[in-house]
C-alpha atoms as a PDB file:
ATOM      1  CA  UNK A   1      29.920  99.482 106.595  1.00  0.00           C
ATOM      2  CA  UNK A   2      31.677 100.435 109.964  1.00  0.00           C
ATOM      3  CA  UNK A   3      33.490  98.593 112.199  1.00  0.00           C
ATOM      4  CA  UNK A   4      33.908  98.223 115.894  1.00  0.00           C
ATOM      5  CA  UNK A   5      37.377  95.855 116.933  1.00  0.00           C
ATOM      6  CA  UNK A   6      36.607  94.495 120.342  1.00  0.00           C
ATOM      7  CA  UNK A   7      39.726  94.740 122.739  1.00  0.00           C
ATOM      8  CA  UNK A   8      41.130  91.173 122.536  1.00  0.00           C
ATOM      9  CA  UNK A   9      42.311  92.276 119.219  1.00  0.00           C
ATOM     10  CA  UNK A  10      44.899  95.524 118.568  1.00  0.00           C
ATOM     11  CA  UNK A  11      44.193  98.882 117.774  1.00  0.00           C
ATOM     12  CA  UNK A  12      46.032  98.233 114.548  1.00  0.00           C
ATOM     13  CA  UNK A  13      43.395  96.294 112.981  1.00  0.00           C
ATOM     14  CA  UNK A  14      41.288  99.516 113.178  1.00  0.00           C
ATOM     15  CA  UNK A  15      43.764 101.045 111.380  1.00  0.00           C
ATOM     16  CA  UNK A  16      44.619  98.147 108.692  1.00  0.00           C
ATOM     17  CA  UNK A  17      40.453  98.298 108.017  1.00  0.00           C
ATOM     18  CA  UNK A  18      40.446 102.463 107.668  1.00  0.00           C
ATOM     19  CA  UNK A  19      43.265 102.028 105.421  1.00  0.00           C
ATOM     20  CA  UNK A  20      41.230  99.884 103.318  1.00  0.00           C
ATOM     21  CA  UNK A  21      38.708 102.597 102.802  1.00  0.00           C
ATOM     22  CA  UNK A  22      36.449 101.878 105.384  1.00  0.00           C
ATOM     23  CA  UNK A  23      35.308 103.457 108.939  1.00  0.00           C
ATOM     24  CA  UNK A  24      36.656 101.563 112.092  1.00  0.00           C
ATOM     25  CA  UNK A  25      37.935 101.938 115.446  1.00  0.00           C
ATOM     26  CA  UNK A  26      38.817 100.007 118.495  1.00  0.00           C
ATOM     27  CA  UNK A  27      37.247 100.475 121.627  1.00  0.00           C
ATOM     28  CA  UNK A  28      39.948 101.900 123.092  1.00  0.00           C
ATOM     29  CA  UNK A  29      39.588 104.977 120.552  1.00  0.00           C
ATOM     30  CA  UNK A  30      35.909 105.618 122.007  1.00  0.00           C
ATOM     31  CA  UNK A  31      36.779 105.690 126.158  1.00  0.00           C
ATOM     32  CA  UNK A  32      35.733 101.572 125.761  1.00  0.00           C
ATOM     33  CA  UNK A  33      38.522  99.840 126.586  1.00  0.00           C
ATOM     34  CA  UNK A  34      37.496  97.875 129.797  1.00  0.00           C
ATOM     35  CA  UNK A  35      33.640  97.610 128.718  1.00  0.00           C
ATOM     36  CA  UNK A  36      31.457  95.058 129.294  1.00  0.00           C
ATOM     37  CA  UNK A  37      30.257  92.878 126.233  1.00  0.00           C
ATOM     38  CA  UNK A  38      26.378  94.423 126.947  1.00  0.00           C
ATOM     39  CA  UNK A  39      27.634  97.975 126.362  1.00  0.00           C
ATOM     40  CA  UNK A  40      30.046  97.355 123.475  1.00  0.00           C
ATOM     41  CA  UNK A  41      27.411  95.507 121.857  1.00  0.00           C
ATOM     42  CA  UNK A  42      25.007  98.406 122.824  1.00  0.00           C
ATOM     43  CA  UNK A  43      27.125 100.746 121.276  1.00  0.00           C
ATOM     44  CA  UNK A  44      27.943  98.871 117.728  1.00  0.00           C
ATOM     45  CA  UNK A  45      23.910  98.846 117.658  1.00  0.00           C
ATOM     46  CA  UNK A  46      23.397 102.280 118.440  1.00  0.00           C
ATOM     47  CA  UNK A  47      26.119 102.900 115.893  1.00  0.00           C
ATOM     48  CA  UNK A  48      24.965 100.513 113.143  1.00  0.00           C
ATOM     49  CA  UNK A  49      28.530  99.175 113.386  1.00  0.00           C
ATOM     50  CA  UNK A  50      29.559  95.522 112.755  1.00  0.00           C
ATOM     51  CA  UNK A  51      32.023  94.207 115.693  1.00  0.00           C
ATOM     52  CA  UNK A  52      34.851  92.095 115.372  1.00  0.00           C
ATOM     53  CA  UNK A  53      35.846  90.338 118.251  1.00  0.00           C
ATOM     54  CA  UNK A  54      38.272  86.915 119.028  1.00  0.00           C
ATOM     55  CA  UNK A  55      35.554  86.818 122.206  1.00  0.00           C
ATOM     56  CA  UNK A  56      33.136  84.075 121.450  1.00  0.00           C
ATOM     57  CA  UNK A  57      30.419  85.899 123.765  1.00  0.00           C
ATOM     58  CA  UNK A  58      29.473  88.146 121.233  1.00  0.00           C
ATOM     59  CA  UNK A  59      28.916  85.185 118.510  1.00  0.00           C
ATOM     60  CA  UNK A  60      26.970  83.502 121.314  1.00  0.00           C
ATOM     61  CA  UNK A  61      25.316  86.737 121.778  1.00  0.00           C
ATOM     62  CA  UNK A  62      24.340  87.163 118.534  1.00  0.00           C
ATOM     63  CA  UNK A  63      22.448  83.816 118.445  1.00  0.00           C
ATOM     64  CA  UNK A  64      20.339  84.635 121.490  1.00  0.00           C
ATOM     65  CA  UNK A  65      19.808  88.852 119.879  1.00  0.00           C
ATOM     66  CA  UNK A  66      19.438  88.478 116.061  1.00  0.00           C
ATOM     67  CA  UNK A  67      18.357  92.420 116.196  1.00  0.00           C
ATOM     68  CA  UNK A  68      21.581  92.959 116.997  1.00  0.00           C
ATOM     69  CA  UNK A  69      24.813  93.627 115.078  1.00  0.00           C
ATOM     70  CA  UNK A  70      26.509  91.888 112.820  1.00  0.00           C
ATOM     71  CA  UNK A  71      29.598  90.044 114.674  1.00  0.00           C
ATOM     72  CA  UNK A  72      32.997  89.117 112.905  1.00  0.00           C
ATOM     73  CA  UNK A  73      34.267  86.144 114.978  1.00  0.00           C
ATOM     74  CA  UNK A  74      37.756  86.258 114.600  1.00  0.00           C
ATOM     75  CA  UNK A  75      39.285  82.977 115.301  1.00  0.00           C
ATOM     76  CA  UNK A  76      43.193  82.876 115.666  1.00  0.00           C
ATOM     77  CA  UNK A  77      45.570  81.590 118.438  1.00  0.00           C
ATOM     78  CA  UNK A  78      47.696  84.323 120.143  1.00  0.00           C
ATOM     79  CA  UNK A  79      49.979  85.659 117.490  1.00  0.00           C
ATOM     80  CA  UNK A  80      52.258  88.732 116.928  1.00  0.00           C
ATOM     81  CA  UNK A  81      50.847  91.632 115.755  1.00  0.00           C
ATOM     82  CA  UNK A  82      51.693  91.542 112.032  1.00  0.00           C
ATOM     83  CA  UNK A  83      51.037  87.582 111.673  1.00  0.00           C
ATOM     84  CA  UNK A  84      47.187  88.414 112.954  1.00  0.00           C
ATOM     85  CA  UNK A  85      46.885  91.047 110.766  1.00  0.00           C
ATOM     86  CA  UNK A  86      48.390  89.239 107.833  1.00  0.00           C
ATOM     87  CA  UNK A  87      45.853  86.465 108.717  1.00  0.00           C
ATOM     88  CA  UNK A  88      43.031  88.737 108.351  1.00  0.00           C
ATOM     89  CA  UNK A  89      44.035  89.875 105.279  1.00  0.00           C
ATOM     90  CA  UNK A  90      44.179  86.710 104.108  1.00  0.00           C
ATOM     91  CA  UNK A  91      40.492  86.374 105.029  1.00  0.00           C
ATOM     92  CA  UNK A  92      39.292  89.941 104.448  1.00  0.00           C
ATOM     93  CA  UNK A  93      37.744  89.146 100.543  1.00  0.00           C
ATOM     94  CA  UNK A  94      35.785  86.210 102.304  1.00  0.00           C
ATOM     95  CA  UNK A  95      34.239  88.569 105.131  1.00  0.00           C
ATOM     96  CA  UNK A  96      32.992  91.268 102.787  1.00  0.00           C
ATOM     97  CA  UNK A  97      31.549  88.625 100.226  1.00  0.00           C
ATOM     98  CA  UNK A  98      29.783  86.989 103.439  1.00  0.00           C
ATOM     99  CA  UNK A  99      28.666  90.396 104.791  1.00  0.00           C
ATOM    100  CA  UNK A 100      27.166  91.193 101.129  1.00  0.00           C
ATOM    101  CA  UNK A 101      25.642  87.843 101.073  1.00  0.00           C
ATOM    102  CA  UNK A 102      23.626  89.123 104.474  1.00  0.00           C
ATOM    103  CA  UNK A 103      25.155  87.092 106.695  1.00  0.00           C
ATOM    104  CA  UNK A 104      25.415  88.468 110.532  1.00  0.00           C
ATOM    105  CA  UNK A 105      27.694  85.997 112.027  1.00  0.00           C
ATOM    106  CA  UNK A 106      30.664  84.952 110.437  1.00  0.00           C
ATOM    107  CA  UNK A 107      33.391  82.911 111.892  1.00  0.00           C
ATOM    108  CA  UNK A 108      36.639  83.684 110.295  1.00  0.00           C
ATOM    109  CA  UNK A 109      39.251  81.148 110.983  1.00  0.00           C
ATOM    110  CA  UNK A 110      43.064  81.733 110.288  1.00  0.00           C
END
């Protein structure tokens, strides 16, 4: 598993998930920053990486392009840095169990 964190969300998620022992960026570490949801979602496909985004687009996208990645829906109200990641540590043993279940769009709410 590999992971994609869309731009709504900070680069130190990326780095919370690598620390956890797996692969993951943020688009701004791949030139992405100011994307468009088409070509972020293009390039998690191409990838075969799972994005997680607080963008509800890419959940809606999802829906409409089941081919397409897996999207984490990361639902949390504006927050400081370390109370968002604290929240998705909180919910990080939930999203792996769901992602090993096969499940390809999860809604995590903190």
């Amino acid at each position: 598993m590999q992971f994609l964190v869309d731009a709504q969300l900070p680069p130190a998620l990326a780095r919370w998930i690598s620390a956890q022992g797996y692969p993951a960026c943020h688009v701004a570490d791949i030139g992405m920053a100011s994307a468009r949801d088409p070509e972020i979602w293009d390039r998690a496909y191409g990838d075969g990486a799972i994005i997680i985004t607080k963008d509800e687009d890419f959940a809606m996208l999802r829906t409409i392009r089941p081919d397409g990645p897996t999207v984490i829906w990361f639902r949390t109200p504006n927050c400081r840095r370390q109370i968002l990641l604290d929240s998705f540590a909180r919910l990080w043993p939930q999203m792996l169990d769901k992602l090993n279940q096969g499940e390809t769009l999860i809604e995590l709410r903190s």
